[in-house]
Protein backbone atom coordinates (compact mmCIF):
# COMPACT_ATOMS: atom_id res chain seq x y z
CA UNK A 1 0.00 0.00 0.00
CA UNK A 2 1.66 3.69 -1.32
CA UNK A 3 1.19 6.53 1.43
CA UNK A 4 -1.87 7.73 -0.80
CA UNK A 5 -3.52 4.70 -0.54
CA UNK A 6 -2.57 4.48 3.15
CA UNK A 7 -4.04 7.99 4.22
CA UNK A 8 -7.34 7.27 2.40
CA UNK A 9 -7.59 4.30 4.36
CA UNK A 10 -7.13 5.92 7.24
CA UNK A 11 -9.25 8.82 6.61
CA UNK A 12 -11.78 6.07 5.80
CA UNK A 13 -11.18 4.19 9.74
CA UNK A 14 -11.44 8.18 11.02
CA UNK A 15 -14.97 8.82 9.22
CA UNK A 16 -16.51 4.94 10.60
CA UNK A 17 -14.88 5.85 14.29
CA UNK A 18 -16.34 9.79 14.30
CA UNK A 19 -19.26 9.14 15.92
CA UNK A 20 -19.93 8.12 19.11
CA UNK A 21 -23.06 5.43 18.39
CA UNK A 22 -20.27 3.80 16.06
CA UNK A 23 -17.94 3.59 18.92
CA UNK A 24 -20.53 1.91 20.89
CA UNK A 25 -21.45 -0.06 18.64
CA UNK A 26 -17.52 -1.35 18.49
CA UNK A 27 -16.93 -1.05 22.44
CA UNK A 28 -20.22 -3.80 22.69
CA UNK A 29 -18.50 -5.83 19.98
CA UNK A 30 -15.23 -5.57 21.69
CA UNK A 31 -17.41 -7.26 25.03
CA UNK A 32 -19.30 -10.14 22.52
CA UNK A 33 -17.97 -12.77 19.78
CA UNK A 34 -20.87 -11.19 17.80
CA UNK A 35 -24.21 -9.77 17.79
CA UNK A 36 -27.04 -9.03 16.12
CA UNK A 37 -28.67 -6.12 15.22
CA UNK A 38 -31.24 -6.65 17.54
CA UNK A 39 -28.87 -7.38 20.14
CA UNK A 40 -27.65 -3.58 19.75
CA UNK A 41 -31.18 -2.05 19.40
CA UNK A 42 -32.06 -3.09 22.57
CA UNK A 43 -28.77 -1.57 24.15
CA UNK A 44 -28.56 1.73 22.11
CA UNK A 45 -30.98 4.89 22.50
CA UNK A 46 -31.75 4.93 18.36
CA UNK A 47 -33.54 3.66 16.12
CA UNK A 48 -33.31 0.55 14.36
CA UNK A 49 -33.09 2.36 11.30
CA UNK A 50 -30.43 4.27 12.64
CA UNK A 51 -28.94 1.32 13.86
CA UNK A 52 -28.41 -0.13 10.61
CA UNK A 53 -26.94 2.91 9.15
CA UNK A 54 -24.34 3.06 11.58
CA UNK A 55 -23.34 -1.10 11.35
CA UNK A 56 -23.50 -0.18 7.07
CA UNK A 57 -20.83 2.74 7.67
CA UNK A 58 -18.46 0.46 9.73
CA UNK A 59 -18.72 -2.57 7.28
CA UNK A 60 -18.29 -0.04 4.57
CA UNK A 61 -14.93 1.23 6.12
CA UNK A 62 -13.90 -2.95 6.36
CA UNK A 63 -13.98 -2.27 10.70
CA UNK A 64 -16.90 -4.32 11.18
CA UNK A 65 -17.85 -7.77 8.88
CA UNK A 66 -21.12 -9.39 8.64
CA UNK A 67 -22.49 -13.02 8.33
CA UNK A 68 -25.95 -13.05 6.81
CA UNK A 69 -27.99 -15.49 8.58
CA UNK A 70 -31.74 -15.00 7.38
CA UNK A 71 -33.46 -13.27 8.56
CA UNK A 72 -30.65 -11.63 10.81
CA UNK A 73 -27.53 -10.37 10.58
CA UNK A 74 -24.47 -11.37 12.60
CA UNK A 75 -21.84 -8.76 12.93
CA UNK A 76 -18.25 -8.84 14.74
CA UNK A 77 -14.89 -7.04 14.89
CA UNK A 78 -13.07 -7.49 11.56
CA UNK A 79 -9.75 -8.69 12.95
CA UNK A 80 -7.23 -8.34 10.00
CA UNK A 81 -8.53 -4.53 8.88
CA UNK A 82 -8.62 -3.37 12.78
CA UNK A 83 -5.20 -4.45 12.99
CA UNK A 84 -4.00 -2.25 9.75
CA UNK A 85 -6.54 0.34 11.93
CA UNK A 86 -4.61 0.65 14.97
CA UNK A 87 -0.77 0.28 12.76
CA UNK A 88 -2.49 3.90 10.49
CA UNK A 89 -3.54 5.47 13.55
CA UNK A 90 -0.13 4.80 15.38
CA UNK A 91 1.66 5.81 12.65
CA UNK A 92 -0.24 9.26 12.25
CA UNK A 93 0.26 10.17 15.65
CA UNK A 94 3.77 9.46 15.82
CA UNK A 95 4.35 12.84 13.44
CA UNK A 96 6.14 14.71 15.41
CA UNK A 97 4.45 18.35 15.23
CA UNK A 98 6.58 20.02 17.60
CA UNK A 99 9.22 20.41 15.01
CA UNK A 100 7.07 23.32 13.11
CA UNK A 101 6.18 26.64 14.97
CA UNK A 102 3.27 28.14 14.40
CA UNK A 103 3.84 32.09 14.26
CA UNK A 104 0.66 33.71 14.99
C-alpha cells in the first residue's frame, strides 16, 4: 500500500470511528464474539433504522464484517482490517508536530 492509498484508508477508519453510536457499537463488539442487530437495538438509545446505518458505515470502512444469517444479521470485529486500523492510527500520531512553529 503507497502513502496515498494508506491515508485514504485511514481517513476512511477516522470517518466509521467519528461518531460516538459507532464507537458503541464497536466497544459492545469488543465485550461479545458477535451480535445481532437486535442485540444492539435493545442496548442503544436509536432507532433501528439508525442502527443499521451506523453497522453499514463500519462494514463499509472494512472495521466491522457481517455473516448473513436469514433473517438476521451477525456482525463482529473485523480482525485483519482493525489491525492495519490501529498500525495507520499509530503511525499518524507518531508525526512529530513540535518540530514546526506556528507564528501567529
Amino acid at each position: 500500500m503507497n502513502k496515498k492509498q494508506e491515508i485514504e484508508q485511514l481517513s476512511r477508519f477516522a470517518k466509521a470511528l467519528g461518531h460516538p453510536i459507532r464507537l458503541k457499537i464497536l466497544q459492545y463488539l469488543d465485550k461479545q464474539s458477535s451480535c445481532f442487530t437486535g442485540d444492539l437495538v435493545e442496548i442503544l438509545p436509536v432507532a433501528q433504522s439508525t442502527v443499521s446505518q451506523h453497522l453499514k458505515e463500519l462494514k463499509d470502512a472494512g472495521l466491522i464484517q457481517g455473516e448473513v444469517n436469514p433473517p438476521k444479521v451477525k456482525y463482529c470485529i473485523h480482525q485483519e482490517n482493525w489491525e492495519k486500523a490501529k498500525a495507520l492510527f499509530c503511525d499518524f500520531m507518531d508525526i512529530d508536530f513540535s518540530k514546526t512553529s506556528c507564528l501567529i
